[in-house]
N, C-alpha and C. Protein backbone atom coordinates (compact mmCIF):
# COMPACT_ATOMS: atom_id res chain seq x y z
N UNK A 1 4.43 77.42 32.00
CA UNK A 1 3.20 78.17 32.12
C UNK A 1 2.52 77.76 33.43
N UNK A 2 2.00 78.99 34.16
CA UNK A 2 1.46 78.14 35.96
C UNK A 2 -0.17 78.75 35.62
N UNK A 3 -0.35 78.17 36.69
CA UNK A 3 -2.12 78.38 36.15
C UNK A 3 -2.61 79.28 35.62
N UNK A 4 -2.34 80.45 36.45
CA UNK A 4 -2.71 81.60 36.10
C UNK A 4 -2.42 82.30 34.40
N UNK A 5 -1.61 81.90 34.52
CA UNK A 5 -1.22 81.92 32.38
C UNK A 5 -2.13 81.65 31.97
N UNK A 6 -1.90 80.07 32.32
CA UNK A 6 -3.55 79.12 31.27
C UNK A 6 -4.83 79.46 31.30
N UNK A 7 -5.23 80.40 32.89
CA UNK A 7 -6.50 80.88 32.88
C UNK A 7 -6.71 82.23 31.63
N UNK A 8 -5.79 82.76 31.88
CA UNK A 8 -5.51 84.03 30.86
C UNK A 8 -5.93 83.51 29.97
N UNK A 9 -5.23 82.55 29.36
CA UNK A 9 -5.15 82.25 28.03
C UNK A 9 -6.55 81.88 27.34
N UNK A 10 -6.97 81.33 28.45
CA UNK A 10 -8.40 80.82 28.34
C UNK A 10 -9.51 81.11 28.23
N UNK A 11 -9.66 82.22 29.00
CA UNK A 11 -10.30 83.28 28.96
C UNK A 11 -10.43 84.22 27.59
N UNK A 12 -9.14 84.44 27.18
CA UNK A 12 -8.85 85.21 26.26
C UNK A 12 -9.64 84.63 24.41
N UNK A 13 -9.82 83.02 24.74
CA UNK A 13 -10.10 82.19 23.57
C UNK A 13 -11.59 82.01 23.81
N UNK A 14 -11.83 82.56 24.88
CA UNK A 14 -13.31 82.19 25.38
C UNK A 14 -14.22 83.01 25.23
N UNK A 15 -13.97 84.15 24.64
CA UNK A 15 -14.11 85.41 25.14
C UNK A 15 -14.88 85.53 23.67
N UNK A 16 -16.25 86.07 23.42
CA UNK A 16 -16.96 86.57 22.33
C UNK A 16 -16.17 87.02 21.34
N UNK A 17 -16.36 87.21 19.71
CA UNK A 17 -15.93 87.97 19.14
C UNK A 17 -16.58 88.02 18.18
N UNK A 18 -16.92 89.33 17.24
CA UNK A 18 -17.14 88.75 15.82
C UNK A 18 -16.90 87.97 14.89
N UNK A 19 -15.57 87.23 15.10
CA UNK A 19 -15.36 86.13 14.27
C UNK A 19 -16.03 84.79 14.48
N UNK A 20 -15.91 84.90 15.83
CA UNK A 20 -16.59 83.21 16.69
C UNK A 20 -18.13 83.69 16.41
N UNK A 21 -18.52 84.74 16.60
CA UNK A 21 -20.29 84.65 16.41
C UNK A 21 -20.66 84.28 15.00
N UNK A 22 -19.54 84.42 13.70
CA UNK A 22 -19.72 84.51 12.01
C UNK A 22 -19.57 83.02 12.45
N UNK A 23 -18.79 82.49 12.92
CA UNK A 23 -18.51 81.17 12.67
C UNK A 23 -19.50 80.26 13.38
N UNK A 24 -19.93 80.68 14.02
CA UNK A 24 -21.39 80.14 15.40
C UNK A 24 -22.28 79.86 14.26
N UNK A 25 -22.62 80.97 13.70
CA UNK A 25 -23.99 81.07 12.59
C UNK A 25 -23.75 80.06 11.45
N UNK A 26 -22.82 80.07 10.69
CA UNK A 26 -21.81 79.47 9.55
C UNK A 26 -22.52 78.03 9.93
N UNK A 27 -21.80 77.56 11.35
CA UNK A 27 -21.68 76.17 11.54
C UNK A 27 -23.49 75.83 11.79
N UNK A 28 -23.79 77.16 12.31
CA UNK A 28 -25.25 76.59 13.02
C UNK A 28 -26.08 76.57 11.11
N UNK A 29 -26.05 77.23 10.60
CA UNK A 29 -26.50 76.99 9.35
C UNK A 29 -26.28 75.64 8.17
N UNK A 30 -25.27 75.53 8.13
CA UNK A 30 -24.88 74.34 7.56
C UNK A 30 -25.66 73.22 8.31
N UNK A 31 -25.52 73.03 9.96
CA UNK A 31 -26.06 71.83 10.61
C UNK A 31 -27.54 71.77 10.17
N UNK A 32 -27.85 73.14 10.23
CA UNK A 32 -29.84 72.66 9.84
C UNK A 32 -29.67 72.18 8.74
N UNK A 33 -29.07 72.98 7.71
CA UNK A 33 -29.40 72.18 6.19
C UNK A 33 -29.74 70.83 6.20
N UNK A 34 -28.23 70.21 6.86
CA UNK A 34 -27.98 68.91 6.54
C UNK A 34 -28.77 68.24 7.58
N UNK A 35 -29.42 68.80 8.56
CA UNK A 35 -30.46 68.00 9.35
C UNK A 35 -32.06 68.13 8.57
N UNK A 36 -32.28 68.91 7.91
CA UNK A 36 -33.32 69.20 6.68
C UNK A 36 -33.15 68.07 5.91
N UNK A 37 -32.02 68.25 5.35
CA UNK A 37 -31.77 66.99 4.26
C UNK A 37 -32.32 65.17 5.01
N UNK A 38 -32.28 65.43 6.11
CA UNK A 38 -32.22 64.04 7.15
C UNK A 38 -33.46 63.93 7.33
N UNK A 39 -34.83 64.69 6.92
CA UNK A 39 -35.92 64.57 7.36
C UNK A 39 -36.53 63.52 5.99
N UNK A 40 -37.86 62.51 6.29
CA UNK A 40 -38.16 61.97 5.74
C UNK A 40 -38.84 62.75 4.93
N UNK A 41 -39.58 63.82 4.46
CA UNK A 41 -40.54 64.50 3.87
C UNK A 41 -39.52 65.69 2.31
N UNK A 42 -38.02 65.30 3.24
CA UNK A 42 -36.70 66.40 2.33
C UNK A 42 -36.54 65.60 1.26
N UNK A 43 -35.94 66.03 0.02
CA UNK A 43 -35.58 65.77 -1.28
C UNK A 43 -34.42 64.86 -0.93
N UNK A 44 -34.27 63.40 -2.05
CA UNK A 44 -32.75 63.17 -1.78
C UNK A 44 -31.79 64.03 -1.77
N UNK A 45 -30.65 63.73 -1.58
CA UNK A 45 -29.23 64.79 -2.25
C UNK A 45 -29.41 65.13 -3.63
N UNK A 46 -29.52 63.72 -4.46
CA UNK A 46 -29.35 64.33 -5.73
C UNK A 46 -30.71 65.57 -6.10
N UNK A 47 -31.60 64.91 -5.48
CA UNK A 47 -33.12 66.42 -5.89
C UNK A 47 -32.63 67.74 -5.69
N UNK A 48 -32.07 67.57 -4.34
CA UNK A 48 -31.76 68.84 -3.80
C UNK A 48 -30.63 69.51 -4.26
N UNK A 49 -29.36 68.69 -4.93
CA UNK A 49 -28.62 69.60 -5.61
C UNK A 49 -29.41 69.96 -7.18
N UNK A 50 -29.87 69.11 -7.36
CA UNK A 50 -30.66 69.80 -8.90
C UNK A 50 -31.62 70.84 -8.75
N UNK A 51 -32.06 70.98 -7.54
CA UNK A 51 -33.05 72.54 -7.38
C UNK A 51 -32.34 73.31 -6.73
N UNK A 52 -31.11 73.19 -6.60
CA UNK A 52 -30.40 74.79 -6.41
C UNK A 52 -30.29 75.55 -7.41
N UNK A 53 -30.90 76.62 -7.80
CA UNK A 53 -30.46 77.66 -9.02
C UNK A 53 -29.53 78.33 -8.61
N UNK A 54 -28.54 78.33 -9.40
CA UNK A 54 -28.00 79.58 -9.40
C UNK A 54 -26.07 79.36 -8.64
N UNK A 55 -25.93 78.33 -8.54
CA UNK A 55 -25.14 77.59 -7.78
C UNK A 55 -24.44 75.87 -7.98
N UNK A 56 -23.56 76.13 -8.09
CA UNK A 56 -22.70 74.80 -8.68
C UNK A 56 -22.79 73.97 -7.12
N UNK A 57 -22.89 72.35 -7.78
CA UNK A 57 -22.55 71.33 -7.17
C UNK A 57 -21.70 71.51 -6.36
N UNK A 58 -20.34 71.89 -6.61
CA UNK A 58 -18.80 72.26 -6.04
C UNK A 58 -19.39 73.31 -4.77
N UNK A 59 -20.23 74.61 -5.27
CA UNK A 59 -19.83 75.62 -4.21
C UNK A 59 -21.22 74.61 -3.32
N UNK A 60 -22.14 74.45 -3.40
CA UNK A 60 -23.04 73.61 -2.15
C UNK A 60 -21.97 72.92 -1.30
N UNK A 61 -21.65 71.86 -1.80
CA UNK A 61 -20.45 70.96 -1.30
C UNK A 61 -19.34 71.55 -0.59
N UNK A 62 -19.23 72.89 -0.66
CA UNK A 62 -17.84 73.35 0.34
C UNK A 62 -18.71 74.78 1.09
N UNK A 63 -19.73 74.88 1.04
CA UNK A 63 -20.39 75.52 1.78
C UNK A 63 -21.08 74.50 2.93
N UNK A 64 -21.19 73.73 2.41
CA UNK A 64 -21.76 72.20 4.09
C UNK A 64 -20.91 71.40 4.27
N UNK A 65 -19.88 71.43 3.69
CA UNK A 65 -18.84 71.01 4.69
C UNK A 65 -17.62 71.99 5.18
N UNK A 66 -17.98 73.24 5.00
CA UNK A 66 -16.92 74.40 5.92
C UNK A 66 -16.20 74.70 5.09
N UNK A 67 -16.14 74.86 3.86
CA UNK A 67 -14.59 75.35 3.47
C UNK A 67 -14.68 76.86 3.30
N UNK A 68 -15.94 76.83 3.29
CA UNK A 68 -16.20 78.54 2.80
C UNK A 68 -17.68 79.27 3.80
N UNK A 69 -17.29 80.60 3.75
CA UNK A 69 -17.82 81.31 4.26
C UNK A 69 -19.77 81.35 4.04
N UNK A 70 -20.93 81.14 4.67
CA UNK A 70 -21.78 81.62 3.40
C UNK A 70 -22.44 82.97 3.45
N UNK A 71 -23.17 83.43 2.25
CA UNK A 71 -23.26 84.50 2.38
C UNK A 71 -25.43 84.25 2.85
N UNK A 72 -25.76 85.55 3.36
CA UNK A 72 -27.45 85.39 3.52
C UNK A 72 -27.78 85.02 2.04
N UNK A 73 -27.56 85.46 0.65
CA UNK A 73 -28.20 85.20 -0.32
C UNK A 73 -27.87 83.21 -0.30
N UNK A 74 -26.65 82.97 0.03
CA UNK A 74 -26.41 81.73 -0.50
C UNK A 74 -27.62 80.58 1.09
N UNK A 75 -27.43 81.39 1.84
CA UNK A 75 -28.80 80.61 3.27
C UNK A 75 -29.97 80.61 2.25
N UNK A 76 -30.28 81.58 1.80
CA UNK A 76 -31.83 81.57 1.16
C UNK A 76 -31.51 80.82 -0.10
N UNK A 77 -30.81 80.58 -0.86
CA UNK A 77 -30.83 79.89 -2.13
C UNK A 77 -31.24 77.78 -1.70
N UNK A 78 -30.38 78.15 -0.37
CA UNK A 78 -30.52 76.43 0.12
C UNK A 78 -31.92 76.37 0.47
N UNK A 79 -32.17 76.98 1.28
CA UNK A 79 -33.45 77.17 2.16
C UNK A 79 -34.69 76.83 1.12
N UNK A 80 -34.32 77.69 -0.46
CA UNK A 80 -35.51 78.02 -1.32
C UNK A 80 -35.49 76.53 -1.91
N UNK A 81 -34.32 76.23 -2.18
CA UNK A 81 -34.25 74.47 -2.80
C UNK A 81 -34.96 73.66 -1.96
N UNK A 82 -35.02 73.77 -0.45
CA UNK A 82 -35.65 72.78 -0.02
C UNK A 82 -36.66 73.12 0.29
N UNK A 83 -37.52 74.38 0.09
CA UNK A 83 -38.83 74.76 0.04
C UNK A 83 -39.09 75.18 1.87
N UNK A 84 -38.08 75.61 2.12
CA UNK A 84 -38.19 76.48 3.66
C UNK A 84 -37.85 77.38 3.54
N UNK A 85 -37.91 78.60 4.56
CA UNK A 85 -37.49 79.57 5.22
C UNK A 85 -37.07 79.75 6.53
N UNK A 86 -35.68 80.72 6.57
CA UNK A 86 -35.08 80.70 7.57
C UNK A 86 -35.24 82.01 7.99
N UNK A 87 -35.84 81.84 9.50
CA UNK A 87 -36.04 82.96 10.38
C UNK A 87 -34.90 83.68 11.22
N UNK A 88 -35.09 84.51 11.62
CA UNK A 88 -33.86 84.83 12.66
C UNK A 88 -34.46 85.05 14.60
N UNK A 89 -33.35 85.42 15.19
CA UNK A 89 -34.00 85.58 16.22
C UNK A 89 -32.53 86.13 16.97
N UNK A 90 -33.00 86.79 17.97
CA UNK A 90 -31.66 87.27 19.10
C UNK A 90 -31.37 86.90 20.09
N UNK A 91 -30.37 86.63 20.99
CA UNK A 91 -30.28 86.75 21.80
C UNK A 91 -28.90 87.50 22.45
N UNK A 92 -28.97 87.44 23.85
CA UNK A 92 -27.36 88.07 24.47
C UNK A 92 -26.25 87.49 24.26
N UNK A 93 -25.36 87.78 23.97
CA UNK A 93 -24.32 87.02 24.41
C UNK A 93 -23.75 87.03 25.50
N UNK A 94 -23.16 86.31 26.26
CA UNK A 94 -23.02 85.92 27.53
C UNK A 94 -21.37 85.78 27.87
């Protein structure tokens, strides 16, 4: 492979998509949670899994650590356990 391949290639992985933006949000969501959880004023773990309604131990647990997709109802179910709301906002992609 000579440079010019690898730039291709690179480019090509670099390059926006709807999957990388689902997964942008995914990851950027999970990180607040668990930086929520890190604040002195947030519920322990155990509080905070006991005020999730509606939602097993198991699916929290593989929703913050990646195994699964989440959905907006399952953002607001976390959000509502820890007594926040999550805003949105836009920007370009670049």
């Amino acid at each position: 492979m000579n440079d010019g391949d690898f730039d291709r290639l690179r480019e090509k992985f670099e390059r926006p998509s709807v999957g990388r933006e689902a997964e942008r949000l995914f990851l950027e969501a999970s990180e607040l949670i668990l930086s929520l959880l890190a604040v002195d004023e947030a519920p322990g773990w155990e509080d905070f899994m006991d005020s999730v309604e509606g939602m097993s131990r198991r699916k929290v647990n593989r929703l913050l650590g990646g195994d699964r997709e989440m959905t907006l109802r399952d953002l607001a179910t976390l959000g509502y356990a820890l007594g926040v709301r999550f805003t949105l906002h836009w920007e370009k992609i670049r």
